[in-house]
PDB file of N, CA and C in Angstrom:
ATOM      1  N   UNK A   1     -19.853  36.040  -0.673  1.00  0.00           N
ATOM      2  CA  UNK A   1     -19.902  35.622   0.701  1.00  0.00           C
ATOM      3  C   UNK A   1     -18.668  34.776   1.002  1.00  0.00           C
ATOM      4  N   UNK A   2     -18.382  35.452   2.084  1.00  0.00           N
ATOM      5  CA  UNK A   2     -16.489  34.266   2.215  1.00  0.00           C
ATOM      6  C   UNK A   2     -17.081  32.884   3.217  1.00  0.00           C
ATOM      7  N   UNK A   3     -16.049  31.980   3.057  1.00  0.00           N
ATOM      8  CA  UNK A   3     -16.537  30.484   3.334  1.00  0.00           C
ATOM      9  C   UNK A   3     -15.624  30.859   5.050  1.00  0.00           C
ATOM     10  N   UNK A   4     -15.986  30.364   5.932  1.00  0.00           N
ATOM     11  CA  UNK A   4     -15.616  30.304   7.126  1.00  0.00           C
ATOM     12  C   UNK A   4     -15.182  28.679   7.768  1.00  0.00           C
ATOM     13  N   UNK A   5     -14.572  28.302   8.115  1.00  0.00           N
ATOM     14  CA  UNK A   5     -13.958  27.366   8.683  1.00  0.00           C
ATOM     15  C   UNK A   5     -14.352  26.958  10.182  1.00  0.00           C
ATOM     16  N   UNK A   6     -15.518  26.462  10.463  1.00  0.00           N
ATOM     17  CA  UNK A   6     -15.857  26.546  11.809  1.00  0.00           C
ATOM     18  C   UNK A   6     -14.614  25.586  12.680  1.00  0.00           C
ATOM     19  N   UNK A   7     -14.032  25.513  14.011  1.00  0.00           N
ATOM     20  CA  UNK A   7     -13.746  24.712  14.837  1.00  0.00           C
ATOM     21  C   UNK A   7     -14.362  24.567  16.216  1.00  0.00           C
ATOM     22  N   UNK A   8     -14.277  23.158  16.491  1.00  0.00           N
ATOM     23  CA  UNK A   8     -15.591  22.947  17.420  1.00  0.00           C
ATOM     24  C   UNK A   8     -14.661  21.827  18.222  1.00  0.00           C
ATOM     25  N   UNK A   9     -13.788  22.575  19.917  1.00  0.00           N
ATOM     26  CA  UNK A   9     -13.449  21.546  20.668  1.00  0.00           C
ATOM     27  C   UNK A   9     -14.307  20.854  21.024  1.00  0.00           C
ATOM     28  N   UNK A  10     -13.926  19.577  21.458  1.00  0.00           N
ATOM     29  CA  UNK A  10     -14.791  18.578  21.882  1.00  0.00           C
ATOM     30  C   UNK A  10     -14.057  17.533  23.141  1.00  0.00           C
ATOM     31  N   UNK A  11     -14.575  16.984  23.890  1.00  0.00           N
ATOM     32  CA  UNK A  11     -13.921  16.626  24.994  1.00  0.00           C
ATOM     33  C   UNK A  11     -14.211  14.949  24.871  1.00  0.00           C
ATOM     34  N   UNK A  12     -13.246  14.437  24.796  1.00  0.00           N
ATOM     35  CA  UNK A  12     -13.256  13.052  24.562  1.00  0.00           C
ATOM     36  C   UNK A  12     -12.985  12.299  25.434  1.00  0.00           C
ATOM     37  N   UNK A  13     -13.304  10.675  26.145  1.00  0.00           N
ATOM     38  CA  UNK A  13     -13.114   9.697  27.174  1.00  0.00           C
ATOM     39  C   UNK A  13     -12.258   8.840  26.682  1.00  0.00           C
ATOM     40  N   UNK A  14     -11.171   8.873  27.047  1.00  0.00           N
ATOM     41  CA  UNK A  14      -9.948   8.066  26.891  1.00  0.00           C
ATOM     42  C   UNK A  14      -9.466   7.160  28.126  1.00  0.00           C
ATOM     43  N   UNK A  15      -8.867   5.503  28.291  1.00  0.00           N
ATOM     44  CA  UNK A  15      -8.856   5.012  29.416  1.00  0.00           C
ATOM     45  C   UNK A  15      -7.294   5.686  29.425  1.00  0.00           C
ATOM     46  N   UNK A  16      -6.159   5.259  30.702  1.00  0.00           N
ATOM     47  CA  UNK A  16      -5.683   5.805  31.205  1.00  0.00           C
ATOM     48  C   UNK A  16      -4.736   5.011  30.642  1.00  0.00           C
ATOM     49  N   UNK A  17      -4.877   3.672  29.986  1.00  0.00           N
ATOM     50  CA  UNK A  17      -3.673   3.307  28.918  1.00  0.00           C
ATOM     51  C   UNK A  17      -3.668   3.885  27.982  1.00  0.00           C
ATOM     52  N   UNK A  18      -4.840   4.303  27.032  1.00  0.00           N
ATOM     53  CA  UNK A  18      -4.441   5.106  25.704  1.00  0.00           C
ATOM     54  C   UNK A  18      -3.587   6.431  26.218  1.00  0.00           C
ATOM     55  N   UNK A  19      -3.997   7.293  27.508  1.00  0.00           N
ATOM     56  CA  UNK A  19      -3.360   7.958  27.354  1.00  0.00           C
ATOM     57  C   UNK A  19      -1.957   7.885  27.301  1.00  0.00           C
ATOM     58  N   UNK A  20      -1.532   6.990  27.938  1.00  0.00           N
ATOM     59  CA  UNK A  20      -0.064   6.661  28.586  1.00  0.00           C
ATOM     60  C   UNK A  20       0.365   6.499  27.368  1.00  0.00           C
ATOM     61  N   UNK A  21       0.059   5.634  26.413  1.00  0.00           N
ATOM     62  CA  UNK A  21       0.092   5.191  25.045  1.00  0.00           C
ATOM     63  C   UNK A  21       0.309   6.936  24.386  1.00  0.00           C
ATOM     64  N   UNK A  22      -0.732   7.595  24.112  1.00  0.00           N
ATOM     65  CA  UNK A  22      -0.561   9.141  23.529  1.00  0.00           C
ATOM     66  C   UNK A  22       0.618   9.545  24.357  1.00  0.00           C
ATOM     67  N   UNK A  23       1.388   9.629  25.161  1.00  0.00           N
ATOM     68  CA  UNK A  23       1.994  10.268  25.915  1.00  0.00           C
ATOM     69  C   UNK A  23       3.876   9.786  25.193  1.00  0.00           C
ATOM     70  N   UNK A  24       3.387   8.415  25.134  1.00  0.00           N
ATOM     71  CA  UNK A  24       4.735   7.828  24.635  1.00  0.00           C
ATOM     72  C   UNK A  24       4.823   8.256  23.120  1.00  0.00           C
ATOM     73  N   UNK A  25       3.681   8.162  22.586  1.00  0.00           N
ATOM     74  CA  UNK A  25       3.916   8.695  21.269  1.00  0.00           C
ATOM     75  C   UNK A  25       4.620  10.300  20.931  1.00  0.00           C
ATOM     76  N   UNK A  26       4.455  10.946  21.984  1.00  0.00           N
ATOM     77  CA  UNK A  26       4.766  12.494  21.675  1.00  0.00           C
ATOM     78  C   UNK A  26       6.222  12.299  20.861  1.00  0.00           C
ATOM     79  N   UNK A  27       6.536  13.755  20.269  1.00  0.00           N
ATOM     80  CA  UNK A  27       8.261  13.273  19.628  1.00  0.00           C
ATOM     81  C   UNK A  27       8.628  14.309  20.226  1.00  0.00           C
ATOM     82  N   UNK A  28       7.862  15.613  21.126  1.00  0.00           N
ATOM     83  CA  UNK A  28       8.221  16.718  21.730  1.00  0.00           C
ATOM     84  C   UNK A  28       7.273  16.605  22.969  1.00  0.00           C
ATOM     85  N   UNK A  29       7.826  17.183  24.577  1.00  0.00           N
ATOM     86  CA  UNK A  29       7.541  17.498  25.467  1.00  0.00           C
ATOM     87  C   UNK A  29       5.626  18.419  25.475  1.00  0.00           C
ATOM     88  N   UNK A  30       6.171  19.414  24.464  1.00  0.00           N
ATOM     89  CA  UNK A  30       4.497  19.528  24.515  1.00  0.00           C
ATOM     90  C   UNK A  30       3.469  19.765  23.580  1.00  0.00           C
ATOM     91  N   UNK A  31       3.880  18.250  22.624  1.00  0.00           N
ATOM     92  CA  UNK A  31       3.154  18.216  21.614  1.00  0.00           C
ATOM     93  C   UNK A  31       1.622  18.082  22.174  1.00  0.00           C
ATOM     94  N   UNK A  32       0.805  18.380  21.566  1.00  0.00           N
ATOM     95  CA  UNK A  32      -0.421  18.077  21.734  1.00  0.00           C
ATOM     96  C   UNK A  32      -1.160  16.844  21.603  1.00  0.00           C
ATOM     97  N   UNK A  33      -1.725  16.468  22.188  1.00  0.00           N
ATOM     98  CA  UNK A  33      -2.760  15.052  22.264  1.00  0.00           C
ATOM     99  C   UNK A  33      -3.019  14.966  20.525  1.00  0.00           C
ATOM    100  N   UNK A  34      -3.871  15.611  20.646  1.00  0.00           N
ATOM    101  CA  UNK A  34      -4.052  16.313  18.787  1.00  0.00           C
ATOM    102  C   UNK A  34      -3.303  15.775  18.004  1.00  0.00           C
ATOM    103  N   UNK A  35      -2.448  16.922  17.635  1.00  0.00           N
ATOM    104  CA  UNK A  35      -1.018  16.558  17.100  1.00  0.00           C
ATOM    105  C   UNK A  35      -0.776  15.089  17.063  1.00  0.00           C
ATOM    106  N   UNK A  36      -0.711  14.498  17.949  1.00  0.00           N
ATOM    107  CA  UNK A  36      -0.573  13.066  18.313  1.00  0.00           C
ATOM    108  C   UNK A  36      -0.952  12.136  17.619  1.00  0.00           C
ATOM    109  N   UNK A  37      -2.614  12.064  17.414  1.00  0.00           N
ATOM    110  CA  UNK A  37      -3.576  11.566  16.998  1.00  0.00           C
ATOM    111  C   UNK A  37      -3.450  11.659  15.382  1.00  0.00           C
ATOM    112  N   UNK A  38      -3.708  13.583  14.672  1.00  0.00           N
ATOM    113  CA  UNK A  38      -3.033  13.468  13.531  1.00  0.00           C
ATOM    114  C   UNK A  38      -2.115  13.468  12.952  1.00  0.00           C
ATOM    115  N   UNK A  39      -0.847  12.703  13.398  1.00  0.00           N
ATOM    116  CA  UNK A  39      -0.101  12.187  13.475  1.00  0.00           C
ATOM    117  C   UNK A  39      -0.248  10.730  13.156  1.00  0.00           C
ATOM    118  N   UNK A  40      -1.069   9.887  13.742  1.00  0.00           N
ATOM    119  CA  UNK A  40      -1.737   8.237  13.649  1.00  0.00           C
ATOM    120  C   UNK A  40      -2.264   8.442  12.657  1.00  0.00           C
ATOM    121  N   UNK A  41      -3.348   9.107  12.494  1.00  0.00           N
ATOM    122  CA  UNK A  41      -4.205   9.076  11.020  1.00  0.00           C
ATOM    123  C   UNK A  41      -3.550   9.732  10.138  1.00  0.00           C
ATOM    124  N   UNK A  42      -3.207  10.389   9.951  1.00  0.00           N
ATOM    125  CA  UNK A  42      -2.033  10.630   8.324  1.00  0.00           C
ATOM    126  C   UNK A  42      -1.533   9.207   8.107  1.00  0.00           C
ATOM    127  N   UNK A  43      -0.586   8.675   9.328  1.00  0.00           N
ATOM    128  CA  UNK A  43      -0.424   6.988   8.672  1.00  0.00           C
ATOM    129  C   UNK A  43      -1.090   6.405   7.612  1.00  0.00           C
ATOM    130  N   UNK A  44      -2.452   6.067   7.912  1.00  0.00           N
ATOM    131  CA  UNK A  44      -3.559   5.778   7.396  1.00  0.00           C
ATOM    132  C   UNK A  44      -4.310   6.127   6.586  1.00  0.00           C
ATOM    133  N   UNK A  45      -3.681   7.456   5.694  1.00  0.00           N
ATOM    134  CA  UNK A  45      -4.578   8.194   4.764  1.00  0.00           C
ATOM    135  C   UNK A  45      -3.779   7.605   3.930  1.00  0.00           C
ATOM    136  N   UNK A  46      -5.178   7.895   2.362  1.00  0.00           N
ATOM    137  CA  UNK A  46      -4.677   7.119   1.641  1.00  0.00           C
ATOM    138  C   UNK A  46      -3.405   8.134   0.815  1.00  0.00           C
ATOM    139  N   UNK A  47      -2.585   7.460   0.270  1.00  0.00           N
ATOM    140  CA  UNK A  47      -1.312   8.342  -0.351  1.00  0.00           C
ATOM    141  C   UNK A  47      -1.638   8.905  -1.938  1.00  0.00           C
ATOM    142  N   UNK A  48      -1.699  10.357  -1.905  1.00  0.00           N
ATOM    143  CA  UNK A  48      -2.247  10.602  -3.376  1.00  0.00           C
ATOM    144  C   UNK A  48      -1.128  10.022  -4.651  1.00  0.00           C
ATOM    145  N   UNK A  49      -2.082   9.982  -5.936  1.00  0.00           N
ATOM    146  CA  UNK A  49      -1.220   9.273  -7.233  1.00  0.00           C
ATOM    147  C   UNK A  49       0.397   9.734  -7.668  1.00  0.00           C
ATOM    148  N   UNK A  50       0.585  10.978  -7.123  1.00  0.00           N
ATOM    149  CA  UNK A  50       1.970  11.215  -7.599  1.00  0.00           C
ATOM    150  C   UNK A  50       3.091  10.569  -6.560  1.00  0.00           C
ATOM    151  N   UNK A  51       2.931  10.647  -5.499  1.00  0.00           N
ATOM    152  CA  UNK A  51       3.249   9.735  -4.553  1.00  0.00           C
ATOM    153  C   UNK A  51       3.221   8.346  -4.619  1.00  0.00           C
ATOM    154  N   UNK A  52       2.180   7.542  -5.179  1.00  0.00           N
ATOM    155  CA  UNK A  52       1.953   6.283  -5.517  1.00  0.00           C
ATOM    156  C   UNK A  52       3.315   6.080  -6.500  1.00  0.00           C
ATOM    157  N   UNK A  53       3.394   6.800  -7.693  1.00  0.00           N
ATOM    158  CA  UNK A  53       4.471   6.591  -8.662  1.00  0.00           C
ATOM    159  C   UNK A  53       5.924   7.191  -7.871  1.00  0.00           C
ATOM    160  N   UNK A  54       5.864   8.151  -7.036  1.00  0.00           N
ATOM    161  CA  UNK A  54       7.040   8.077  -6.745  1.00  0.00           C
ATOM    162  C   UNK A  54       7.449   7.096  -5.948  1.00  0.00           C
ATOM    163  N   UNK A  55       6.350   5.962  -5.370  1.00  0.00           N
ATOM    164  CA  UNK A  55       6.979   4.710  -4.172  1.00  0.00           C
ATOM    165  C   UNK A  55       7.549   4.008  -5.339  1.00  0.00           C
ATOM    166  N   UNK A  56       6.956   3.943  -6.470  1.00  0.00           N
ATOM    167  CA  UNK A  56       7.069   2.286  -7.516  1.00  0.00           C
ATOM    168  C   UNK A  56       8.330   2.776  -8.640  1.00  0.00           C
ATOM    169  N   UNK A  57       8.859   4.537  -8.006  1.00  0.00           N
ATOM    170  CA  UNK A  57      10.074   4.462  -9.053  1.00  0.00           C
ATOM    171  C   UNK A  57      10.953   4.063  -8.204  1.00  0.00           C
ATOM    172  N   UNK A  58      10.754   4.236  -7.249  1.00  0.00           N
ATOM    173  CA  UNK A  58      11.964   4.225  -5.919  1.00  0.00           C
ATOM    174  C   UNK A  58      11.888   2.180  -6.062  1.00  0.00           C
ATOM    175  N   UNK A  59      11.389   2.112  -6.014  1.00  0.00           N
ATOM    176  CA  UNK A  59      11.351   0.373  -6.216  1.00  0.00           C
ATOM    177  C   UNK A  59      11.988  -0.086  -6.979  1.00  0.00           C
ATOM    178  N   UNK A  60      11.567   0.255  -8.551  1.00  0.00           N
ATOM    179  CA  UNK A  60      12.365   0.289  -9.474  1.00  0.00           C
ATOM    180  C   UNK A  60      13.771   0.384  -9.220  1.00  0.00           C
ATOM    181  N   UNK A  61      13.758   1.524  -8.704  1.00  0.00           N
ATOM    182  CA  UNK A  61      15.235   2.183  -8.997  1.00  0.00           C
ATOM    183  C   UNK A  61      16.404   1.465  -7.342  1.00  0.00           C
ATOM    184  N   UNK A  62      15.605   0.717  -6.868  1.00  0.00           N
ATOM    185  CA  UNK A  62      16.316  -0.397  -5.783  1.00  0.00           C
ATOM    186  C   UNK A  62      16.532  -1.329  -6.751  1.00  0.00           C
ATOM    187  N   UNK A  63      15.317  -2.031  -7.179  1.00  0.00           N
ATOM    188  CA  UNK A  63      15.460  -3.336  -7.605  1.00  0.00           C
ATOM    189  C   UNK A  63      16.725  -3.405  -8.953  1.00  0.00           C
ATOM    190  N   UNK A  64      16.841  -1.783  -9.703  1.00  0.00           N
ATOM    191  CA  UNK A  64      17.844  -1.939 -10.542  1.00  0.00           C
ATOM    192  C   UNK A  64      19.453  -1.641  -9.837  1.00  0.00           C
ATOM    193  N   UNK A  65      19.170  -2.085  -8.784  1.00  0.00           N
ATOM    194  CA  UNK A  65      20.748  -1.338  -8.126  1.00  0.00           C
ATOM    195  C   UNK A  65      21.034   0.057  -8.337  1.00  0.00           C
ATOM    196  N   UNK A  66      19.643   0.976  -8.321  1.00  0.00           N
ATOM    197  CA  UNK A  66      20.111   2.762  -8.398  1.00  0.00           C
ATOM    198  C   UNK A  66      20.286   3.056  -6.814  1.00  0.00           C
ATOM    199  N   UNK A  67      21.054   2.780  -5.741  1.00  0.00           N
ATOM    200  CA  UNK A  67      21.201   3.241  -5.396  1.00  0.00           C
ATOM    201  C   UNK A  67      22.539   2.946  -3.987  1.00  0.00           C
ATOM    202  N   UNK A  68      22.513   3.628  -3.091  1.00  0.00           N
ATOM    203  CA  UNK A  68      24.017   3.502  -1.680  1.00  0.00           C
ATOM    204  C   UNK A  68      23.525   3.211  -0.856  1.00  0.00           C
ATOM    205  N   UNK A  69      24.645   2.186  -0.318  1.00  0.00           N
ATOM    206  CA  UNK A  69      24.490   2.078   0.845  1.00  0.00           C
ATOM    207  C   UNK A  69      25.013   2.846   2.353  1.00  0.00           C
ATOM    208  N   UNK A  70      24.241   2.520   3.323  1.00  0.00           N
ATOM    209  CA  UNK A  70      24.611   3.601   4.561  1.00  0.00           C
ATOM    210  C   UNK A  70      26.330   3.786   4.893  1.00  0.00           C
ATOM    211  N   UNK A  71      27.110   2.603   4.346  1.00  0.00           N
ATOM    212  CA  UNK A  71      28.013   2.762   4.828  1.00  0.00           C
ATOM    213  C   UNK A  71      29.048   3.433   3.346  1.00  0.00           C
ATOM    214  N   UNK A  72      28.581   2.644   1.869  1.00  0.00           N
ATOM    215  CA  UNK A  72      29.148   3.577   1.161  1.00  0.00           C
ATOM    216  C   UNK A  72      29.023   5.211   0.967  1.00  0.00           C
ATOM    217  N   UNK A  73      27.687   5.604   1.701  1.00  0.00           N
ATOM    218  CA  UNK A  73      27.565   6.922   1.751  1.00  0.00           C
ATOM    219  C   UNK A  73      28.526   7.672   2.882  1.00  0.00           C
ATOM    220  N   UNK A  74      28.772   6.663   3.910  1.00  0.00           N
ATOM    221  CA  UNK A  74      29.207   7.430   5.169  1.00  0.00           C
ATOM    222  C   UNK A  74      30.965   7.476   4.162  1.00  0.00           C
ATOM    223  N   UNK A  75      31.351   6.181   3.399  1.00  0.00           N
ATOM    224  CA  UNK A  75      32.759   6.219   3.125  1.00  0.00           C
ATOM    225  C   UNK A  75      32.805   7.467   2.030  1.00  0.00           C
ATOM    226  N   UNK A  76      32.224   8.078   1.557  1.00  0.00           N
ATOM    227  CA  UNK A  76      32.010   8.721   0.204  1.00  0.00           C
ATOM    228  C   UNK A  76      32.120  10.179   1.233  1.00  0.00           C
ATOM    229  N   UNK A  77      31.454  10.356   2.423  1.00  0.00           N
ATOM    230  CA  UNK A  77      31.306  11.384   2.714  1.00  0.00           C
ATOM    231  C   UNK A  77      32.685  11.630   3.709  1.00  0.00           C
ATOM    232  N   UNK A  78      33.383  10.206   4.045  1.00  0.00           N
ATOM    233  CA  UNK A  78      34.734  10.503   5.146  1.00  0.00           C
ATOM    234  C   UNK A  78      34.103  10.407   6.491  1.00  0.00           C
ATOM    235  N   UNK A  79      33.126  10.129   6.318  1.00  0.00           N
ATOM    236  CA  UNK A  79      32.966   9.933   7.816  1.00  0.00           C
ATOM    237  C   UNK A  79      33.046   8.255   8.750  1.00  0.00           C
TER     238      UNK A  79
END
């Protein structure tokens, strides 16, 4: 038996600042409200373990001086 994925719109009450608020958030003309929203909550999810170690090498690898700065990169690149 195959597993099916139900979706179920739903119509939600928003005051007329959140929307204005959703509206400023867009990064495209006609992103979706949606989009928008999961967009906010991904923020907020929690970050899985391989990710966790890749924040604390990147730390590492600041705190040991591994890495450039914006402007030695821009001089490195000639720009």
């Amino acid at each position: 038996m195959a597993n099916y994925m139900v979706t179920m719109a739903t119509t939600i009450q928003v005051s007329k600042k959140l929307v204005d608020t959703l509206k400023n958030r867009r990064q495209y003309d006609k992103e979706s409200y949606e989009e928008v929203i999961w967009d906010l909550v991904e923020d907020t999810m929690e970050l899985n373990e391989e990710t966790k170690r890749e924040v604390e090498q990147a730390r590492a690898d600041i705190k040991a001086g591994k890495f450039y700065t914006h402007e030695q990169v821009k001089k490195k690149l000639g720009l």
